[in-house]
PDB file of N, CA and C in Angstrom:
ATOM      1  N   UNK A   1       0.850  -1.178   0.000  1.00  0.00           N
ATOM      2  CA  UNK A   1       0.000   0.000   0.000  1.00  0.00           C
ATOM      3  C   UNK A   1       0.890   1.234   0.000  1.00  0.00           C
ATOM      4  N   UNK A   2       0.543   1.939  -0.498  1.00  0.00           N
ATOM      5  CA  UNK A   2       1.480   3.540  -0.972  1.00  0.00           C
ATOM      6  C   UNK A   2       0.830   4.569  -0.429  1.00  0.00           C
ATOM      7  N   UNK A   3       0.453   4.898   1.062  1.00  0.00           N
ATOM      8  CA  UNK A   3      -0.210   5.667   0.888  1.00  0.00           C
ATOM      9  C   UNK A   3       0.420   7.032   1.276  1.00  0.00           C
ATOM     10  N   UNK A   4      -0.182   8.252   0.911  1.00  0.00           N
ATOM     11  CA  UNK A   4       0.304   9.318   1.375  1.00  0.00           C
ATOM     12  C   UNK A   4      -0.274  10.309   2.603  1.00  0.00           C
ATOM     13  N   UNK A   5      -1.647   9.683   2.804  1.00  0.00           N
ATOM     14  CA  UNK A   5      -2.789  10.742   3.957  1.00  0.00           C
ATOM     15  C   UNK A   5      -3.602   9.542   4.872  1.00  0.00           C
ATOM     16  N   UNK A   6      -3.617   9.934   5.787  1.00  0.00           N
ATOM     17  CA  UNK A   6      -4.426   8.676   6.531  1.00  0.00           C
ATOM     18  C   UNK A   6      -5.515   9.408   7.739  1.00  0.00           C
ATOM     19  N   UNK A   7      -6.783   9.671   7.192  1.00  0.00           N
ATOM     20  CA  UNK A   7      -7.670  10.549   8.214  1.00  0.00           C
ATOM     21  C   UNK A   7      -8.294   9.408   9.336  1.00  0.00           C
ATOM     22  N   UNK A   8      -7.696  10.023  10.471  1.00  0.00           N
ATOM     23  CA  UNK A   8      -8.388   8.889  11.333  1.00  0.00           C
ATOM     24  C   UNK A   8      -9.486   9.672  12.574  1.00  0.00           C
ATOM     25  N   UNK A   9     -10.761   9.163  12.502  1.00  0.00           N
ATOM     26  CA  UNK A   9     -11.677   9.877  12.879  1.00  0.00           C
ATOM     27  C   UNK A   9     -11.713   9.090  14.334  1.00  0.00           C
ATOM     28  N   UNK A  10     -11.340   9.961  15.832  1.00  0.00           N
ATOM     29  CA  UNK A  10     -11.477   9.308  16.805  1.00  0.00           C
ATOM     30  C   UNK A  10     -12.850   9.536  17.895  1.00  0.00           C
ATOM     31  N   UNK A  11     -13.548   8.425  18.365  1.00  0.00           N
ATOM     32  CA  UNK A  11     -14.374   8.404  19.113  1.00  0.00           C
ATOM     33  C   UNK A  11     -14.259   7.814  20.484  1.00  0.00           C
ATOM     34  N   UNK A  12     -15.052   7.738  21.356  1.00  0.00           N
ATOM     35  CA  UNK A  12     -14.356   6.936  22.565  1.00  0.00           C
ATOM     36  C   UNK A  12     -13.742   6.191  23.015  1.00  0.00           C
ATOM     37  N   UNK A  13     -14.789   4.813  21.797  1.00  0.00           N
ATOM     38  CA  UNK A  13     -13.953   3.772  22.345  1.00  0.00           C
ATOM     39  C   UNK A  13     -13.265   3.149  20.432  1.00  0.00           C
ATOM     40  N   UNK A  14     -13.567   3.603  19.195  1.00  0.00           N
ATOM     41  CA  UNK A  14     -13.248   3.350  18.187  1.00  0.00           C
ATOM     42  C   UNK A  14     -12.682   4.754  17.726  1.00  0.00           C
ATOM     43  N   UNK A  15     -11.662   3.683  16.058  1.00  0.00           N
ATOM     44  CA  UNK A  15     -10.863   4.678  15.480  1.00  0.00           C
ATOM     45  C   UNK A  15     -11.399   4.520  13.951  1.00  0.00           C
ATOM     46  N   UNK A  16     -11.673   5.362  13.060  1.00  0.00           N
ATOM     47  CA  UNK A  16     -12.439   5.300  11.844  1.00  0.00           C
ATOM     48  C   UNK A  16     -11.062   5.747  11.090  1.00  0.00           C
ATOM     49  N   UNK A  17     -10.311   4.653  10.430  1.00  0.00           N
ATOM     50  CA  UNK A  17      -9.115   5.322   9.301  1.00  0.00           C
ATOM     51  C   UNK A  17      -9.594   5.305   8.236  1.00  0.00           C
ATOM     52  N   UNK A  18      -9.323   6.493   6.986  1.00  0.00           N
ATOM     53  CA  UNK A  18      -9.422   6.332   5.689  1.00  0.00           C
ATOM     54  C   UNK A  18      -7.617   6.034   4.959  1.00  0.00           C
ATOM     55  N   UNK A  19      -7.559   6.135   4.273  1.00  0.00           N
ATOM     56  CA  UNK A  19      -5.808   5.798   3.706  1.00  0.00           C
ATOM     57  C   UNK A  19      -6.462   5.830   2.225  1.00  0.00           C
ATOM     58  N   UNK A  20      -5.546   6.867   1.998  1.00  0.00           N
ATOM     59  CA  UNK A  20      -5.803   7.402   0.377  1.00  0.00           C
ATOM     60  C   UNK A  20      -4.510   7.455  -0.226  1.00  0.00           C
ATOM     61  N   UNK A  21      -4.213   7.417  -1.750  1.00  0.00           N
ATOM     62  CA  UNK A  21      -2.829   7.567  -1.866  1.00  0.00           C
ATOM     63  C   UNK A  21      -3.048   8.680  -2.932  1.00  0.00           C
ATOM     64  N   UNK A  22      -1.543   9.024  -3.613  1.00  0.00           N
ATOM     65  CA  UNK A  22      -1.461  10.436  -3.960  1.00  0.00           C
ATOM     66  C   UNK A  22      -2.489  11.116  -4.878  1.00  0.00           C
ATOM     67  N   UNK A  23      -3.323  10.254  -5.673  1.00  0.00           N
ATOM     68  CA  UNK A  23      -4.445  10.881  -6.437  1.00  0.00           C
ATOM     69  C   UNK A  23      -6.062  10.810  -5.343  1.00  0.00           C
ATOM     70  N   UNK A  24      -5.780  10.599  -4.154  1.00  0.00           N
ATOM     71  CA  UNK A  24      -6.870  10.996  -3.822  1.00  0.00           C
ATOM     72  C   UNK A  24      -8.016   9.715  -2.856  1.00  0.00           C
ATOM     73  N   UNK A  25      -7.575   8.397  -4.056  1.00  0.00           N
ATOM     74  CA  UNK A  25      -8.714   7.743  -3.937  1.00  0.00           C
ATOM     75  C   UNK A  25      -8.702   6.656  -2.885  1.00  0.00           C
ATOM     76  N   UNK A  26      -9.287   6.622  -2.097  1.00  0.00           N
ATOM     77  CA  UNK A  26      -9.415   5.352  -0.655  1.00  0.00           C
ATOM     78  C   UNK A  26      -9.020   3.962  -1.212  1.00  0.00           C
ATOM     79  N   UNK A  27      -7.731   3.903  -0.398  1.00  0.00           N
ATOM     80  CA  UNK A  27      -7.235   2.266  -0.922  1.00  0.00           C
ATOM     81  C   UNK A  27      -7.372   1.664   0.574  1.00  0.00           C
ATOM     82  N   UNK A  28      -7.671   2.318   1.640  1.00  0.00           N
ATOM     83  CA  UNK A  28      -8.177   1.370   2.786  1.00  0.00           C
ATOM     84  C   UNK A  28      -8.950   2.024   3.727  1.00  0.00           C
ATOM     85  N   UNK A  29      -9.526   1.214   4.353  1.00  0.00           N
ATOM     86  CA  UNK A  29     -10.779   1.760   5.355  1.00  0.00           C
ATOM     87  C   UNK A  29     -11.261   0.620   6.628  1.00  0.00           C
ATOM     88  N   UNK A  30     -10.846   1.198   7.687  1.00  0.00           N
ATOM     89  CA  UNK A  30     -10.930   0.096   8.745  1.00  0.00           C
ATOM     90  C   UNK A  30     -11.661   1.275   9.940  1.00  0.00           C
ATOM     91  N   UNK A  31     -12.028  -0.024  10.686  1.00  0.00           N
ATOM     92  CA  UNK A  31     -13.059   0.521  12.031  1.00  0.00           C
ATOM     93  C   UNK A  31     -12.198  -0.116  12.951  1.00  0.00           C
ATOM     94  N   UNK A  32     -11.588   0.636  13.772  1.00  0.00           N
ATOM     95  CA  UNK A  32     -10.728  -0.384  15.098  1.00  0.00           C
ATOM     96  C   UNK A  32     -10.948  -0.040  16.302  1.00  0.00           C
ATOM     97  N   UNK A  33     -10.489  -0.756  17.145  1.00  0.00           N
ATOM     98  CA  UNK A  33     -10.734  -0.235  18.748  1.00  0.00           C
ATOM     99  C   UNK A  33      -9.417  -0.389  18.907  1.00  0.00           C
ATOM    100  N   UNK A  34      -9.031   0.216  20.209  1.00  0.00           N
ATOM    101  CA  UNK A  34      -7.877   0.571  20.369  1.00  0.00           C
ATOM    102  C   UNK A  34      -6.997  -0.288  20.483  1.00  0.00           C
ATOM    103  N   UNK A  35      -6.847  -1.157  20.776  1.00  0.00           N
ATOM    104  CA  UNK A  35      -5.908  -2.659  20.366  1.00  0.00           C
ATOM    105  C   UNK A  35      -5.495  -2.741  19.175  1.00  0.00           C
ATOM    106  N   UNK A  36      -6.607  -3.321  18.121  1.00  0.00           N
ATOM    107  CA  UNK A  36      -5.957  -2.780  16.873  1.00  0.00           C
ATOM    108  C   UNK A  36      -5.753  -1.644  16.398  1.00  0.00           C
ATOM    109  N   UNK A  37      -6.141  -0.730  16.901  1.00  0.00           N
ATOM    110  CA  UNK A  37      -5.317   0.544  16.222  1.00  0.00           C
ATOM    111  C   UNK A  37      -4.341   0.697  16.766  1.00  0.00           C
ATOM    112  N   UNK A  38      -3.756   0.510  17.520  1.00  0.00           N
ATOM    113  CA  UNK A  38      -2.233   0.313  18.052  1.00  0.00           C
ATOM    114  C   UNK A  38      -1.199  -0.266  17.563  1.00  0.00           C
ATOM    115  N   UNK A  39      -1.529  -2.111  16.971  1.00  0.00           N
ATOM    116  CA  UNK A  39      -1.093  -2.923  16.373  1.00  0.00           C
ATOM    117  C   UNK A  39      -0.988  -2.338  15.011  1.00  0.00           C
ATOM    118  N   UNK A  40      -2.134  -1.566  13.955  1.00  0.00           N
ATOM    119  CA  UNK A  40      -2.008  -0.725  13.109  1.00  0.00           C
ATOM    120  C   UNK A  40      -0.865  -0.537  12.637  1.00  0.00           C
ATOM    121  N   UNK A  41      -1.011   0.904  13.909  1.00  0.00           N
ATOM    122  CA  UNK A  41       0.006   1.836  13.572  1.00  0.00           C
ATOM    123  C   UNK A  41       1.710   1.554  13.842  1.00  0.00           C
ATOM    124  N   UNK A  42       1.391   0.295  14.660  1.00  0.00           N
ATOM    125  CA  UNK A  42       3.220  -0.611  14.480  1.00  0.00           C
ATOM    126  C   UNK A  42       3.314  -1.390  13.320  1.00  0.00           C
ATOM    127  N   UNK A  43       2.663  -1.543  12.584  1.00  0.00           N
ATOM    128  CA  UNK A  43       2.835  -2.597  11.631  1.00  0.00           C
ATOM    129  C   UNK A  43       2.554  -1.643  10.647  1.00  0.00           C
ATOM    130  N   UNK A  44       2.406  -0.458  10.249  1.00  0.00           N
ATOM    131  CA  UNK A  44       2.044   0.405   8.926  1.00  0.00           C
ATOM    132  C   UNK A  44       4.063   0.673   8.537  1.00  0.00           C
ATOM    133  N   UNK A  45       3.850   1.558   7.630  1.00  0.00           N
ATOM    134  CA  UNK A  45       5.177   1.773   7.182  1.00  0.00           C
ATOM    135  C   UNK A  45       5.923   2.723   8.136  1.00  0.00           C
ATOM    136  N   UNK A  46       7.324   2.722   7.511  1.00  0.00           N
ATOM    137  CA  UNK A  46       7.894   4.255   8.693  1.00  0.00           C
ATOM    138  C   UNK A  46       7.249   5.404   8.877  1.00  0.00           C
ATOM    139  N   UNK A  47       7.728   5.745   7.227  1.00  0.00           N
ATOM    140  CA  UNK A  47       6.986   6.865   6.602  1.00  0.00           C
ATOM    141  C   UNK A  47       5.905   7.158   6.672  1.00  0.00           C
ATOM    142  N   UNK A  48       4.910   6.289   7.249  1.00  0.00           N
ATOM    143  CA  UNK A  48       3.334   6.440   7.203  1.00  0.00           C
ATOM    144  C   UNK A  48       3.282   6.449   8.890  1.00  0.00           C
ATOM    145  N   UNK A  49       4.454   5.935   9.655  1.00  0.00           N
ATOM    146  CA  UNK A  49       4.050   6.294  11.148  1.00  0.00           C
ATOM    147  C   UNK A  49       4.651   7.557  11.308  1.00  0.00           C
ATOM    148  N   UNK A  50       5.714   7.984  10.540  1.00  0.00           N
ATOM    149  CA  UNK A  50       6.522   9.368  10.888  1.00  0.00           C
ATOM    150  C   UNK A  50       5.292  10.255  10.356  1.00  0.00           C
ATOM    151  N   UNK A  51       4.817  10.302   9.460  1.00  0.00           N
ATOM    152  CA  UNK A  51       3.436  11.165   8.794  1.00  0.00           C
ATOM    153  C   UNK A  51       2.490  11.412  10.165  1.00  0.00           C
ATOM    154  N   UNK A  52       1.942  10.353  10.398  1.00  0.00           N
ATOM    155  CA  UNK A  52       1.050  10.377  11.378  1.00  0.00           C
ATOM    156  C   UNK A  52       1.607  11.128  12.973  1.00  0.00           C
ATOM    157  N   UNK A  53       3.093  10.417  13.339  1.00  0.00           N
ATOM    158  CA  UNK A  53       3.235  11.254  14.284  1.00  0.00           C
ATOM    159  C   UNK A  53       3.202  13.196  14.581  1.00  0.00           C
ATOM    160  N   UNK A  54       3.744  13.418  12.455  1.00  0.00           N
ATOM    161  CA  UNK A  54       3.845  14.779  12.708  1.00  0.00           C
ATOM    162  C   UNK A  54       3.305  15.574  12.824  1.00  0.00           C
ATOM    163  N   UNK A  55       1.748  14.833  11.847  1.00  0.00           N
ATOM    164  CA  UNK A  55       0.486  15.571  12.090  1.00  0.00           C
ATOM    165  C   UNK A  55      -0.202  15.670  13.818  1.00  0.00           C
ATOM    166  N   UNK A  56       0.021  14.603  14.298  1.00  0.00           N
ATOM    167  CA  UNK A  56      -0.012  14.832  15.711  1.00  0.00           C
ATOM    168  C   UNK A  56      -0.043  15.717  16.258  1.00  0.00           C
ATOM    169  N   UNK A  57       1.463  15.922  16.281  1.00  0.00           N
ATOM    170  CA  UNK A  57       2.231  16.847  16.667  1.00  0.00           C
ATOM    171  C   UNK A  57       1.776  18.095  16.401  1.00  0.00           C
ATOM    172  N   UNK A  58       1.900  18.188  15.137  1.00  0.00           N
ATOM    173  CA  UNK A  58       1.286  19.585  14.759  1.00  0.00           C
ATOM    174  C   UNK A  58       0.258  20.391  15.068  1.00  0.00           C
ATOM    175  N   UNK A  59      -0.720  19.340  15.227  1.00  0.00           N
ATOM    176  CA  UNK A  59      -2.253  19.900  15.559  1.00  0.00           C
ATOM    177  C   UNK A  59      -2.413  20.135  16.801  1.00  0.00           C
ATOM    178  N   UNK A  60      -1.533  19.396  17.962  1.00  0.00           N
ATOM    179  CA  UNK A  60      -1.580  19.580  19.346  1.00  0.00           C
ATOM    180  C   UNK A  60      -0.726  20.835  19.491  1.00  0.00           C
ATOM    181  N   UNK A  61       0.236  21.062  18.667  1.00  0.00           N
ATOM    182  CA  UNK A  61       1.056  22.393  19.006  1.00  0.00           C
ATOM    183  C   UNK A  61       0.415  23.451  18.462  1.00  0.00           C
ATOM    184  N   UNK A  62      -0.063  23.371  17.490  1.00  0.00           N
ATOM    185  CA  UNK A  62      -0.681  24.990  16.674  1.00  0.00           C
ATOM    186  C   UNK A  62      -2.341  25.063  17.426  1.00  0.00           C
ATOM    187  N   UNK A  63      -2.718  23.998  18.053  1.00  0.00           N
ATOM    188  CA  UNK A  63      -4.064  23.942  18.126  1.00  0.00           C
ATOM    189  C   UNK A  63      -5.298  24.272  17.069  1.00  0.00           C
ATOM    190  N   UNK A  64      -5.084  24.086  15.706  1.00  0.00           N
ATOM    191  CA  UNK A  64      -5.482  23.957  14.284  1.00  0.00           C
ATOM    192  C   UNK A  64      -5.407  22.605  13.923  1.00  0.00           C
ATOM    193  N   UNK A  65      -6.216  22.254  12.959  1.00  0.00           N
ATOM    194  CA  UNK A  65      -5.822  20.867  11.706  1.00  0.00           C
ATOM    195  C   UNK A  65      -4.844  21.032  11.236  1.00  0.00           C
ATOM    196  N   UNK A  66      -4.411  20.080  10.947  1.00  0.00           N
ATOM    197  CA  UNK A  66      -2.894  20.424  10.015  1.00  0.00           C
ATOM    198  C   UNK A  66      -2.997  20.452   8.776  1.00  0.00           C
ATOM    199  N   UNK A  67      -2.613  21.660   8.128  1.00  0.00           N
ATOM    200  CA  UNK A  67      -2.619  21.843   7.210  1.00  0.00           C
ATOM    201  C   UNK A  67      -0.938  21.710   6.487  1.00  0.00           C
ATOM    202  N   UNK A  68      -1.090  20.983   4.957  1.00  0.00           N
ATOM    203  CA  UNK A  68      -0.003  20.543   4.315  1.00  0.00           C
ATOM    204  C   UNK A  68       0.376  21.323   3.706  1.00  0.00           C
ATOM    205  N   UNK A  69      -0.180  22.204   2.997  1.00  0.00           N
ATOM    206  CA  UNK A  69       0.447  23.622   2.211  1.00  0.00           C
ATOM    207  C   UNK A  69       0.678  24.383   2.779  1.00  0.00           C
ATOM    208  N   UNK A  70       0.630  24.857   4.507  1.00  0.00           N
ATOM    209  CA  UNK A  70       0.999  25.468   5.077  1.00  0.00           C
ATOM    210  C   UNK A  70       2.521  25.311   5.521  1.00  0.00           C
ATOM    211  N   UNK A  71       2.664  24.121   5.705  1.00  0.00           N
ATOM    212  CA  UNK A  71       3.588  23.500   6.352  1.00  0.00           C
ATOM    213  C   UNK A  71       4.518  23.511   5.194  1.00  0.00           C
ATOM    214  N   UNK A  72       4.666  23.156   4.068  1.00  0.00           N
ATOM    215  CA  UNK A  72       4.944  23.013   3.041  1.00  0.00           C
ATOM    216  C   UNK A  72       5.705  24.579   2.349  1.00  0.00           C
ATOM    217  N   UNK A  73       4.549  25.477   2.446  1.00  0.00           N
ATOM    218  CA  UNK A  73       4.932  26.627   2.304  1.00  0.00           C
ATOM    219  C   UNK A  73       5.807  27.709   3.128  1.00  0.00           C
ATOM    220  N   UNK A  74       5.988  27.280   4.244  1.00  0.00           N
ATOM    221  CA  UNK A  74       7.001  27.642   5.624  1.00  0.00           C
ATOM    222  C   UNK A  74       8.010  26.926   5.489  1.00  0.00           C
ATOM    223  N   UNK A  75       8.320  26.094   4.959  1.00  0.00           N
ATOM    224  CA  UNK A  75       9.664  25.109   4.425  1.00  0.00           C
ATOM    225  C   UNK A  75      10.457  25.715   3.339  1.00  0.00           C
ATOM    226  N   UNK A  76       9.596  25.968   2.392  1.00  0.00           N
ATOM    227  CA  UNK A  76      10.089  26.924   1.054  1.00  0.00           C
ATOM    228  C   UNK A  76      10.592  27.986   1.379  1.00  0.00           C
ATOM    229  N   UNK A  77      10.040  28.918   2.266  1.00  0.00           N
ATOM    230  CA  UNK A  77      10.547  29.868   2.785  1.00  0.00           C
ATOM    231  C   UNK A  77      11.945  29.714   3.445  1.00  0.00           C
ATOM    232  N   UNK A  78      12.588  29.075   4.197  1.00  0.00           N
ATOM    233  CA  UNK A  78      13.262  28.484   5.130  1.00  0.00           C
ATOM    234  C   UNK A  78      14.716  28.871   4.112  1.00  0.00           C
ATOM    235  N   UNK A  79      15.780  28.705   4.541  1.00  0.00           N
ATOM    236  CA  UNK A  79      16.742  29.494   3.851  1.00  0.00           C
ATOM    237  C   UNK A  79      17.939  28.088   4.262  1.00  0.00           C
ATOM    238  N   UNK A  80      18.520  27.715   3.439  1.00  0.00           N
ATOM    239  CA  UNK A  80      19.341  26.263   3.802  1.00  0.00           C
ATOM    240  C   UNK A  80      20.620  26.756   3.596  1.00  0.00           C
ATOM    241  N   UNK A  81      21.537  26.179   4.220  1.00  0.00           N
ATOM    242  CA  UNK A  81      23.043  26.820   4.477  1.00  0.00           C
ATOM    243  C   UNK A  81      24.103  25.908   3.747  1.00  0.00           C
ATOM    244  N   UNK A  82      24.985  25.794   4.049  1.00  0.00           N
ATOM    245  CA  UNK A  82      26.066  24.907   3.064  1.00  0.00           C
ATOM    246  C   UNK A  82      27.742  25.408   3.750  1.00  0.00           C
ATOM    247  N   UNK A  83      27.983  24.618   4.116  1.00  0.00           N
ATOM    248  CA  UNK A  83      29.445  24.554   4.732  1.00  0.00           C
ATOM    249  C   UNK A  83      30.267  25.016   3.694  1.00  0.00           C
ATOM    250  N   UNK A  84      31.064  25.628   3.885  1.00  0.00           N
ATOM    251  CA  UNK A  84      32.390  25.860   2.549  1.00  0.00           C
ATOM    252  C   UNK A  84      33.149  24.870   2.626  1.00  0.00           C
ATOM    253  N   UNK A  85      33.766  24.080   1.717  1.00  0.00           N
ATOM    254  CA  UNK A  85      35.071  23.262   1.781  1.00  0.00           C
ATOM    255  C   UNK A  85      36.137  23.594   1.950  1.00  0.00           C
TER     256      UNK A  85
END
């Protein structure tokens, strides 16, 4: 699975994931309780747990959704350095 976005809708005691890949379209869809969504998210890819952690992250720090063109667009900005030899 390739995916690039994974919306996971949380309720008390369940977790509602969608997993879409780069054009958009739902290549998976699961209903879990927290056991398996745990097991999930150890057994998904790196890249798809590093994704998930950052959005985490993000949304608990900005207190907003995370937005990807934002984030994206504050990177571009960002000015990268280079050691002299």
């Amino acid at each position: 699975m390739h995916a690039t976005t994974v919306a996971v809708d949380l309720a008390k005691s369940v977790f509602q994931l969608a997993v879409v890949d780069e054009q958009w379209r739902i290549v998976d869809t699961q209903h879990l309780t927290r056991s398996p969504f745990e097991r999930w998210i150890v057994n998904c890819s790196v890249g798809l747990t590093n994704k998930l952690a950052r959005i985490c992250y993000a949304t608990l720090r900005d207190h907003a959704p995370f937005d990807e063109a934002a984030r994206l667009s504050r990177k571009a900005g960002r000015q990268s350095f280079a050691i002299p030899a």
